[in-house]
PDB file of N, CA and C in Angstrom:
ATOM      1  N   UNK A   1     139.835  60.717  74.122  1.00  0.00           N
ATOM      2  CA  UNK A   1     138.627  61.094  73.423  1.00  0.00           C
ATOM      3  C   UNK A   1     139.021  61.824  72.137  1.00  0.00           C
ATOM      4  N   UNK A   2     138.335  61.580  70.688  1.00  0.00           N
ATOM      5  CA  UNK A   2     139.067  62.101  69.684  1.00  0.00           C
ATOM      6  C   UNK A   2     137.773  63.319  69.599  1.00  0.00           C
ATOM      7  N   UNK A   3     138.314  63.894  68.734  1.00  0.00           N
ATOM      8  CA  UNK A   3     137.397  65.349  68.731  1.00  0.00           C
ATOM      9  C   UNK A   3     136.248  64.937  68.224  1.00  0.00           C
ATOM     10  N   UNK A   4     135.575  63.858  66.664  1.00  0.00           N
ATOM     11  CA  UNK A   4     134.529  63.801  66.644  1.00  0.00           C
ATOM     12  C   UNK A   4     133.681  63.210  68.061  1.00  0.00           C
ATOM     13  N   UNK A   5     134.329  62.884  68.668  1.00  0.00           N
ATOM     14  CA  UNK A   5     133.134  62.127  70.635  1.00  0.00           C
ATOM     15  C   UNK A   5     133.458  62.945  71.332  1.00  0.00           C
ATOM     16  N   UNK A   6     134.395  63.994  71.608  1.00  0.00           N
ATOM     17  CA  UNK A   6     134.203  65.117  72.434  1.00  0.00           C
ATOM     18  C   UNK A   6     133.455  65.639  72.822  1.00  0.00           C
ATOM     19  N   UNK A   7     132.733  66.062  73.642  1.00  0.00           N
ATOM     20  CA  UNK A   7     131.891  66.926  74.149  1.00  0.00           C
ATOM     21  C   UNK A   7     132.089  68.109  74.754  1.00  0.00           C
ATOM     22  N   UNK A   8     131.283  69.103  74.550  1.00  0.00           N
ATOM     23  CA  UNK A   8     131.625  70.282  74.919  1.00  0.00           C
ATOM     24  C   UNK A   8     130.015  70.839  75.580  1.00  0.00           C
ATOM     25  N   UNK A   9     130.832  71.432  76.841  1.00  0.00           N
ATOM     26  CA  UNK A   9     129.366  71.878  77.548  1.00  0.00           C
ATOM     27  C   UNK A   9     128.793  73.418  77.006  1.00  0.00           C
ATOM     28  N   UNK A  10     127.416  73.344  76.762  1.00  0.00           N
ATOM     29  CA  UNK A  10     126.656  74.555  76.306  1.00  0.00           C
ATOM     30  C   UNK A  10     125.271  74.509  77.810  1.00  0.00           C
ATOM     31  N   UNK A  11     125.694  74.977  78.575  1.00  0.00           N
ATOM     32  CA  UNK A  11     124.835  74.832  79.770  1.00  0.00           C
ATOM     33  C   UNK A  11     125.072  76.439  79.914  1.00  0.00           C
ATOM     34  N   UNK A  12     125.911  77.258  79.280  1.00  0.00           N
ATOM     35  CA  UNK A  12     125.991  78.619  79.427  1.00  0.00           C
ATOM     36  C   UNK A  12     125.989  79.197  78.219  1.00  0.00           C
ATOM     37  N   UNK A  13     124.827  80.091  78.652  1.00  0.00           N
ATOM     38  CA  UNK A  13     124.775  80.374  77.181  1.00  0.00           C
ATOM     39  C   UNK A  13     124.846  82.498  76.921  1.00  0.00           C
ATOM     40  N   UNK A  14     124.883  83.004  76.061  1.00  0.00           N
ATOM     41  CA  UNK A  14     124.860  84.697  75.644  1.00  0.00           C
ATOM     42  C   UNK A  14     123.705  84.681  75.385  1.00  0.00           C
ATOM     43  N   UNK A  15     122.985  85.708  75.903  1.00  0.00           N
ATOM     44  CA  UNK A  15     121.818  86.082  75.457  1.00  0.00           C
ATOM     45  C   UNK A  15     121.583  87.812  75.314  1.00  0.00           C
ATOM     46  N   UNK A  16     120.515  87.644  74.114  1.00  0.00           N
ATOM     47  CA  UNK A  16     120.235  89.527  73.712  1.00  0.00           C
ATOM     48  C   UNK A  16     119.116  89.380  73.891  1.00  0.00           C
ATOM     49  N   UNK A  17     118.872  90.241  74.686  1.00  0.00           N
ATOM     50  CA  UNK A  17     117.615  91.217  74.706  1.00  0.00           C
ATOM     51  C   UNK A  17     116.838  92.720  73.864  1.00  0.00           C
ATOM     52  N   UNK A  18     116.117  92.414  74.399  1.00  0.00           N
ATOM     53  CA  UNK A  18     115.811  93.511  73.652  1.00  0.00           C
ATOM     54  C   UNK A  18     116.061  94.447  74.291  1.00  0.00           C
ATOM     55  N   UNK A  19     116.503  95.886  73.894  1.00  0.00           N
ATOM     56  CA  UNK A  19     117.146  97.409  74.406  1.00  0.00           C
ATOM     57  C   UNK A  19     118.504  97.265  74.192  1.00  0.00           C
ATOM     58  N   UNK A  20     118.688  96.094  73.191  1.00  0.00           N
ATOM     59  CA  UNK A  20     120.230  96.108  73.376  1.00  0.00           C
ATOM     60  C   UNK A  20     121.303  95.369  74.491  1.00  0.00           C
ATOM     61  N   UNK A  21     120.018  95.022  75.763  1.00  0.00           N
ATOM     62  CA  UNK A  21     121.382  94.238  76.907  1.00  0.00           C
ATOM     63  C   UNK A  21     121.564  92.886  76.177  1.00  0.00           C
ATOM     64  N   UNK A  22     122.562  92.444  76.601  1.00  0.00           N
ATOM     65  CA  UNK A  22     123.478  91.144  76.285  1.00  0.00           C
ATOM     66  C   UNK A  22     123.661  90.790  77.934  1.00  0.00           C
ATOM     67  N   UNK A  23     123.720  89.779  77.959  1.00  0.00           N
ATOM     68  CA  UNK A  23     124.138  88.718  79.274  1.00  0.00           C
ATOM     69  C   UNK A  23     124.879  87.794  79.027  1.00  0.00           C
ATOM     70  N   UNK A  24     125.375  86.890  79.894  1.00  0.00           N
ATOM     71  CA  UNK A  24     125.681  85.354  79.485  1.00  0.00           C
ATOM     72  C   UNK A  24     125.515  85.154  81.078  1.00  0.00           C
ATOM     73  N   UNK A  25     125.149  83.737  81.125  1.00  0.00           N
ATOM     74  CA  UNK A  25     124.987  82.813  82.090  1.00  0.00           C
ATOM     75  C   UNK A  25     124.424  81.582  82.028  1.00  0.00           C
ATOM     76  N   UNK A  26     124.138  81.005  82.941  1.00  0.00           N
ATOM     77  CA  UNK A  26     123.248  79.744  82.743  1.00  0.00           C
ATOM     78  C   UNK A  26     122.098  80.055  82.646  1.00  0.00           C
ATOM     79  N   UNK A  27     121.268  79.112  81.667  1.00  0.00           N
ATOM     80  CA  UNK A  27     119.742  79.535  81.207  1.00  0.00           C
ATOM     81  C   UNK A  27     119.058  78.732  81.367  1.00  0.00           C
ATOM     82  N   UNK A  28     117.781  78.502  82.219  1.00  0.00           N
ATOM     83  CA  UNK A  28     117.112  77.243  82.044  1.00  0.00           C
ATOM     84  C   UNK A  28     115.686  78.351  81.740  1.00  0.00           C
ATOM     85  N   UNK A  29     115.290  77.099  80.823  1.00  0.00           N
ATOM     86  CA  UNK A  29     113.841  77.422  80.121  1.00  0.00           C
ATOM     87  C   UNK A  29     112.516  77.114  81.645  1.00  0.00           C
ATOM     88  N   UNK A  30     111.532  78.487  81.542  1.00  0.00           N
ATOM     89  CA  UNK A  30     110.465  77.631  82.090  1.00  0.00           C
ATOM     90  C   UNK A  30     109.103  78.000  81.210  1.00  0.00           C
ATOM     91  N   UNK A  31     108.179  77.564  81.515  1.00  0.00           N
ATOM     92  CA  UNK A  31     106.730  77.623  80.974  1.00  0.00           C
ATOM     93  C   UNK A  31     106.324  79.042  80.596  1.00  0.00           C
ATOM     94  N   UNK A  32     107.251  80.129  81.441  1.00  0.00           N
ATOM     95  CA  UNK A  32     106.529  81.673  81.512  1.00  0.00           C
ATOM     96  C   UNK A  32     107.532  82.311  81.242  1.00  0.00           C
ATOM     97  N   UNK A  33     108.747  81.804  81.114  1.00  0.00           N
ATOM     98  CA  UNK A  33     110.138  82.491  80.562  1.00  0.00           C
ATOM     99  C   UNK A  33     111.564  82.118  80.620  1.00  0.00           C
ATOM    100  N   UNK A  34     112.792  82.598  80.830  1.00  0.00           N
ATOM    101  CA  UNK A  34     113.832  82.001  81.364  1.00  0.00           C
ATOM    102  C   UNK A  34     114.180  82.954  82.683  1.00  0.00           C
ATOM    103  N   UNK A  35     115.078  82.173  83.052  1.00  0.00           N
ATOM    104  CA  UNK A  35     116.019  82.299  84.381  1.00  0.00           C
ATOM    105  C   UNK A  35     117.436  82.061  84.093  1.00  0.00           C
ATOM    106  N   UNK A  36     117.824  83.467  84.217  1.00  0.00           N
ATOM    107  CA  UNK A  36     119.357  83.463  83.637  1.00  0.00           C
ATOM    108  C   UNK A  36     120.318  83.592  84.927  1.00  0.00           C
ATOM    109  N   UNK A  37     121.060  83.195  85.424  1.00  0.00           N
ATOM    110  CA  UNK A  37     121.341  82.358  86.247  1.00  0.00           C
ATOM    111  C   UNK A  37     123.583  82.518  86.948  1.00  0.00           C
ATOM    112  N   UNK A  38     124.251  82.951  87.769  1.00  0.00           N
ATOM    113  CA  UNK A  38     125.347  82.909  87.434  1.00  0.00           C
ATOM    114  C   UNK A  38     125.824  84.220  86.533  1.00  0.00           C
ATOM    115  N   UNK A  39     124.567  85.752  86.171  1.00  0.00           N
ATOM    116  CA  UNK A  39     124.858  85.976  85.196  1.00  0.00           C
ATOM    117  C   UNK A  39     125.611  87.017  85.112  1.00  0.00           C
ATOM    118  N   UNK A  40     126.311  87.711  84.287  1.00  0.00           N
ATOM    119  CA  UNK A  40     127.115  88.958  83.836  1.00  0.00           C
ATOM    120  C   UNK A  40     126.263  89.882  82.618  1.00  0.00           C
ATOM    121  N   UNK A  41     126.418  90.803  83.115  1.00  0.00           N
ATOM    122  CA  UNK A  41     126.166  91.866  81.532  1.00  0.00           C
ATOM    123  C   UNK A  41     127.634  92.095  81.303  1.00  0.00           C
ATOM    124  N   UNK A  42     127.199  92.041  79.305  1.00  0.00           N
ATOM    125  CA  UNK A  42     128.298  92.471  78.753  1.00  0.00           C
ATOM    126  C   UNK A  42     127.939  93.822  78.080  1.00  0.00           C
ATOM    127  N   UNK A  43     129.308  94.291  78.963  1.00  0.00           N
ATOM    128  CA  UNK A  43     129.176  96.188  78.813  1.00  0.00           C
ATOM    129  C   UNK A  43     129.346  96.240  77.568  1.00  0.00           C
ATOM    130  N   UNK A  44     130.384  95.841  77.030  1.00  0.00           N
ATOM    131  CA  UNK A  44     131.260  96.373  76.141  1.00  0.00           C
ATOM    132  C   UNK A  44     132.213  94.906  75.449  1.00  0.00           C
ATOM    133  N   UNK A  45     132.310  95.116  74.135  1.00  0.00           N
ATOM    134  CA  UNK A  45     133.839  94.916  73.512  1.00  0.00           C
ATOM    135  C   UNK A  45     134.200  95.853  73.009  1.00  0.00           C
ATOM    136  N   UNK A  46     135.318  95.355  72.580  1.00  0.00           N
ATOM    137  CA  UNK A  46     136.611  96.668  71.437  1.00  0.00           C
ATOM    138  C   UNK A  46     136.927  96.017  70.159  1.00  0.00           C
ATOM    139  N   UNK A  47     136.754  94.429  69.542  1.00  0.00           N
ATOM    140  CA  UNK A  47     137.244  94.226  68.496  1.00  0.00           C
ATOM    141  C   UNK A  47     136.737  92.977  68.188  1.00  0.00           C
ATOM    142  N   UNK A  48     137.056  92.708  66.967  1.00  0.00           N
ATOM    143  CA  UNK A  48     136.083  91.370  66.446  1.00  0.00           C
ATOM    144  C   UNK A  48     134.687  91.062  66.082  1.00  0.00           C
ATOM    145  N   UNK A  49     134.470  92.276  66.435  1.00  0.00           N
ATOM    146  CA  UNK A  49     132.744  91.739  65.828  1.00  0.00           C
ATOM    147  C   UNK A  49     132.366  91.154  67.212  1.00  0.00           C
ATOM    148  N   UNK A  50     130.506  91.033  66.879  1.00  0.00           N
ATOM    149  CA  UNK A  50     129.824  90.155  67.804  1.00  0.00           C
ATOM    150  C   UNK A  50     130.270  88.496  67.646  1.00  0.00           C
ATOM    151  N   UNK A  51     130.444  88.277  66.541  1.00  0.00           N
ATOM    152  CA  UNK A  51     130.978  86.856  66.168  1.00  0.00           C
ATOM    153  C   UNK A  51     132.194  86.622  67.222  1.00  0.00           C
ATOM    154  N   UNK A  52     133.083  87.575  67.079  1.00  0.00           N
ATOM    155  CA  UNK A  52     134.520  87.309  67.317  1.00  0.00           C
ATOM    156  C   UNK A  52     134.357  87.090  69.047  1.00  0.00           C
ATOM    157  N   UNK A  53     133.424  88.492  69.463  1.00  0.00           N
ATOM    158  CA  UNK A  53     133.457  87.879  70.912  1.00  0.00           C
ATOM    159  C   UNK A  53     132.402  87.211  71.259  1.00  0.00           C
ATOM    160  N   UNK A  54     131.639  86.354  70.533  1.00  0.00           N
ATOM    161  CA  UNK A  54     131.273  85.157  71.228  1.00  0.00           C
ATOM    162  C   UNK A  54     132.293  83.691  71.125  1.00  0.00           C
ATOM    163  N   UNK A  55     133.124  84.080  70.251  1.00  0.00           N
ATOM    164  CA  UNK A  55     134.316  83.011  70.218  1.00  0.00           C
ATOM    165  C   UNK A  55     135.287  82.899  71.429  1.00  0.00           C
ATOM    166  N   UNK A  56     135.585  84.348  71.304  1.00  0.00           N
ATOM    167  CA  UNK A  56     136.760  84.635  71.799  1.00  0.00           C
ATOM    168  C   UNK A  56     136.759  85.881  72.891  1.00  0.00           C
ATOM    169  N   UNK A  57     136.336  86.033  74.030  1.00  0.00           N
ATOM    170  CA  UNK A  57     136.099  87.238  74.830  1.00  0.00           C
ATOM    171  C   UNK A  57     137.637  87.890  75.325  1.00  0.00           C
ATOM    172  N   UNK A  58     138.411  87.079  75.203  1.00  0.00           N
ATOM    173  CA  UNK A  58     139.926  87.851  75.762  1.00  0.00           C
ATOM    174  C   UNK A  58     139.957  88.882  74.689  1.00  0.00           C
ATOM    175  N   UNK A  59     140.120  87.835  73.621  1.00  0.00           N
ATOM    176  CA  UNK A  59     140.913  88.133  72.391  1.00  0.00           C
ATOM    177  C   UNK A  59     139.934  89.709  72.237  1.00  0.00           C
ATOM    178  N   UNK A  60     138.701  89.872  72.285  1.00  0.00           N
ATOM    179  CA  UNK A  60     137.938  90.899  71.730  1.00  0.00           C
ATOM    180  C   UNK A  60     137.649  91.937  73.095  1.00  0.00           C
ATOM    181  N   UNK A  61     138.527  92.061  74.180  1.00  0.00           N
ATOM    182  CA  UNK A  61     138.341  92.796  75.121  1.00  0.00           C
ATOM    183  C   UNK A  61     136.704  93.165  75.603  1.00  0.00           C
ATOM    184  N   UNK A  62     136.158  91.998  76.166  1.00  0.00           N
ATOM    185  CA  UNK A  62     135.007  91.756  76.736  1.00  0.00           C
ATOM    186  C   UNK A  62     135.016  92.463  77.727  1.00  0.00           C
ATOM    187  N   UNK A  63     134.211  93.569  78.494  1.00  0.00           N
ATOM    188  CA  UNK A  63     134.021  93.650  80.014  1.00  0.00           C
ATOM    189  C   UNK A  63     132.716  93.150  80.470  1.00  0.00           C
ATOM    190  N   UNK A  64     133.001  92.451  81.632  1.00  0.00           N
ATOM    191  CA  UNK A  64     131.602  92.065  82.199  1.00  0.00           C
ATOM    192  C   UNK A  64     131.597  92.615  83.304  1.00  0.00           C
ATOM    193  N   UNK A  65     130.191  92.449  83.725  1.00  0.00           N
ATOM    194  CA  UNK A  65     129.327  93.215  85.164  1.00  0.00           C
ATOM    195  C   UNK A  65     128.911  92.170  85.836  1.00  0.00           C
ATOM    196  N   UNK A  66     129.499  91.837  86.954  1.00  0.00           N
ATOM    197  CA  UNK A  66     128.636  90.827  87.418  1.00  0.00           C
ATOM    198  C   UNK A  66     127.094  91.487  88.012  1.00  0.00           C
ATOM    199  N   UNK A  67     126.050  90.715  87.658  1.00  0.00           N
ATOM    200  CA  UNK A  67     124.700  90.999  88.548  1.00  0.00           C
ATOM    201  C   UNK A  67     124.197  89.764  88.902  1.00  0.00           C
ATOM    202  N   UNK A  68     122.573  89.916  89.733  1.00  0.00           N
ATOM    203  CA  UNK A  68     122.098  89.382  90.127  1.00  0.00           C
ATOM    204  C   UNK A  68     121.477  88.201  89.263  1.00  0.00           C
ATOM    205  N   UNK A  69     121.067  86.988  89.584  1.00  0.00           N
ATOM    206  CA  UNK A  69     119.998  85.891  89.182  1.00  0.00           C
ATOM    207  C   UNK A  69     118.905  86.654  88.751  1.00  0.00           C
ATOM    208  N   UNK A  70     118.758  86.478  87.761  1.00  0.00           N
ATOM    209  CA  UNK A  70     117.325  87.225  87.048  1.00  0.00           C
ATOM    210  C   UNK A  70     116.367  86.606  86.015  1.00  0.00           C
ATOM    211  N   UNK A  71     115.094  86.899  85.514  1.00  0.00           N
ATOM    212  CA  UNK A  71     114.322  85.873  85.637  1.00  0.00           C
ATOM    213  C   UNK A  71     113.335  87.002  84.143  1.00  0.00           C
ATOM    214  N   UNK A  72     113.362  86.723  82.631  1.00  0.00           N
ATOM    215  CA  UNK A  72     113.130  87.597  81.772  1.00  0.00           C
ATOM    216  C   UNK A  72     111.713  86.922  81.403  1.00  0.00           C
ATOM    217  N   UNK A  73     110.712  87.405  81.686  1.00  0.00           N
ATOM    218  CA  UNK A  73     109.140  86.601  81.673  1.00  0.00           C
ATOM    219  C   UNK A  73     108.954  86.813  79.910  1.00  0.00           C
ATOM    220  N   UNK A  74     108.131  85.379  79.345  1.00  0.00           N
ATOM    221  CA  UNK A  74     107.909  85.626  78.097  1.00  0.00           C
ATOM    222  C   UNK A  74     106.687  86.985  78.170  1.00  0.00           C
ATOM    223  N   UNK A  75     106.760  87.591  76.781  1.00  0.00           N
ATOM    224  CA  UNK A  75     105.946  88.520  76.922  1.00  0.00           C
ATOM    225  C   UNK A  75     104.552  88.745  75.787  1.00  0.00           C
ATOM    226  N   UNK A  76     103.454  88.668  75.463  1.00  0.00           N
ATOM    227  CA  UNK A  76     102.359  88.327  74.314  1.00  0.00           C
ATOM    228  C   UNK A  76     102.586  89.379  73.136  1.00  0.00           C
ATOM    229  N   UNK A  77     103.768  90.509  73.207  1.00  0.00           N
ATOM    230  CA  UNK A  77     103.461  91.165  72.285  1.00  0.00           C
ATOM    231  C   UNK A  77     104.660  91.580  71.520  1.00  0.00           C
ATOM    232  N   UNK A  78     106.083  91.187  72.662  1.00  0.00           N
ATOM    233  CA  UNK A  78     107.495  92.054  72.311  1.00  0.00           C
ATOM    234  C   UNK A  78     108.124  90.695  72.859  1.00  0.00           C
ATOM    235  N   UNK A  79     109.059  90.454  71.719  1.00  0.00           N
ATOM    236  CA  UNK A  79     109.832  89.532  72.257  1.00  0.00           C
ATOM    237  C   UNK A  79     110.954  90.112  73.009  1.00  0.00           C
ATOM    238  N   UNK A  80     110.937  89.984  74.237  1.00  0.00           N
ATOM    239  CA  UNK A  80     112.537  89.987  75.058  1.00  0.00           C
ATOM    240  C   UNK A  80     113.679  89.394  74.634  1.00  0.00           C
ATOM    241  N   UNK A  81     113.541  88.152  74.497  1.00  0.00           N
ATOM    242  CA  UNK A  81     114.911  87.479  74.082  1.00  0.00           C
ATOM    243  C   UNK A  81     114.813  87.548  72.809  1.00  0.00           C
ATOM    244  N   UNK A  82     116.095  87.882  72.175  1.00  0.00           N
ATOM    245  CA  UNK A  82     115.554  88.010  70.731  1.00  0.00           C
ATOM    246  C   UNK A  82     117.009  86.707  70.556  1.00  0.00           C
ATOM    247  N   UNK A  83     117.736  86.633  70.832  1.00  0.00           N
ATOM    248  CA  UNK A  83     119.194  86.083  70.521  1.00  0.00           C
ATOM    249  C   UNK A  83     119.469  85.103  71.816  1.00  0.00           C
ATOM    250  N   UNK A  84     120.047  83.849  71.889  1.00  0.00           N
ATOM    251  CA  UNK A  84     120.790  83.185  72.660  1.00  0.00           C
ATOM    252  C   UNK A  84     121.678  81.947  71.926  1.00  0.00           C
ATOM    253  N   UNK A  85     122.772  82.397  72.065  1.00  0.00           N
ATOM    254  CA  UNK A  85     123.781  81.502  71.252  1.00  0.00           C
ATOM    255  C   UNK A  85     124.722  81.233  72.738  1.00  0.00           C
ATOM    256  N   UNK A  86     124.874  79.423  72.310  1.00  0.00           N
ATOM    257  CA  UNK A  86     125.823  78.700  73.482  1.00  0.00           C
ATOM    258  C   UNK A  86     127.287  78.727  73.615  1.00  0.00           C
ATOM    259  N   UNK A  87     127.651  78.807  74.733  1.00  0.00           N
ATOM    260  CA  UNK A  87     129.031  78.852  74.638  1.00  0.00           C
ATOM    261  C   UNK A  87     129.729  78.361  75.873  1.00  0.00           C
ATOM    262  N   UNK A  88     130.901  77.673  75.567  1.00  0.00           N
ATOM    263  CA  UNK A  88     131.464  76.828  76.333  1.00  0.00           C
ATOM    264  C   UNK A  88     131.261  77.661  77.838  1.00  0.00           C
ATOM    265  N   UNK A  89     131.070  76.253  78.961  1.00  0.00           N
ATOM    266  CA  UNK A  89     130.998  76.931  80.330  1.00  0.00           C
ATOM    267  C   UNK A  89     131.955  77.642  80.843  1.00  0.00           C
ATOM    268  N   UNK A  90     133.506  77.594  80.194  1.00  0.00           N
ATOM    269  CA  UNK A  90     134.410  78.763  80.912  1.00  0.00           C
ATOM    270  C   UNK A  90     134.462  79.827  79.674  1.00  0.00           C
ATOM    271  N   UNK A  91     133.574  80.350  79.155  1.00  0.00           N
ATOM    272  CA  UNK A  91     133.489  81.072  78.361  1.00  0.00           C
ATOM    273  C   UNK A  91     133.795  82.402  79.454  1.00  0.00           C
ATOM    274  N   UNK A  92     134.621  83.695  79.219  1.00  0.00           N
ATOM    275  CA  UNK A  92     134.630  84.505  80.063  1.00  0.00           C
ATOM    276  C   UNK A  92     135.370  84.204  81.278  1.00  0.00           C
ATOM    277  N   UNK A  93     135.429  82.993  81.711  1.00  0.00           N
ATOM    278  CA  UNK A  93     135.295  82.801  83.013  1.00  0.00           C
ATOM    279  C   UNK A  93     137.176  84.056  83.589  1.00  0.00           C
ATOM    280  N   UNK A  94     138.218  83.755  82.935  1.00  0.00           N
ATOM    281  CA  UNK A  94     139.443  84.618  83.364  1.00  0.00           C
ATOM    282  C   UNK A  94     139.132  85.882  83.579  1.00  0.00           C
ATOM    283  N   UNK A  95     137.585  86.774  82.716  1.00  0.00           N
ATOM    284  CA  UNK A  95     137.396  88.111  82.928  1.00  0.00           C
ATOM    285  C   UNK A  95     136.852  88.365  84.339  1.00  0.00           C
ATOM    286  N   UNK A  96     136.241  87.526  85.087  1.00  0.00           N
ATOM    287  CA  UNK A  96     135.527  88.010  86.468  1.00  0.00           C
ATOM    288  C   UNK A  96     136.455  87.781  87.903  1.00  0.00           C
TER     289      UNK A  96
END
C-alpha cells in the first residue's frame, strides 16, 4: 500500500471540554450528545504544546487516567465539547 491509499484509523478521537477536561477515546455521535467510550483523561503534559501532544504523546510526556464510559449530553446554552481532533487508534495506547 503506498502512502497516498493508506489508511489510517480516526475511530479515536481527543476531545476538550469545557472546564478545561481533555479525554481521548472512542466517540460515537448520538441525537442528544456523544458517548466517549474506552476513555482516559489527560492529566497532564510537560512539552510540545497541545499540537505536539496530539502528535506525539510519548514524546510530550502525556499522563493518562483511565475512567469510566461516559456519555457528555448536548446542552441549549453552553457548549460542552468545544474541541475534538482525531487521532490514530494506538494513539497513547504504550501509556496505559
Amino acid at each position: 500500500m503506498t502512502n497516498s491509499t493508506k489508511k489510517t484509523s480516526h475511530t479515536r478521537e481527543i476531545v476538550v471540554l469545557s472546564r478545561g477536561f481533555i479525554f481521548v477515546g472512542q466517540v460515537t455521535d448520538t441525537p442528544d450528545g456523544v458517548w466517549i467510550r474506552n476513555a482516559h483523561n489527560i492529566r497532564t503534559w510537560k512539552r510540545n504544546g497541545f499540537g505536539g501532544m496530539t502528535s506525539d504523546p510519548v514524546a510530550a510526556g502525556v499522563i493518562l487516567d483511565a475512567t469510566r464510559d461516559f456519555f457528555v449530553p448536548h446542552h441549549p446554552r453552553e457548549a460542552l465539547v468545544l474541541h475534538r481532533i482525531p487521532v490514530d487508534d494506538a494513539w497513547g495506547a504504550t501509556l496505559v
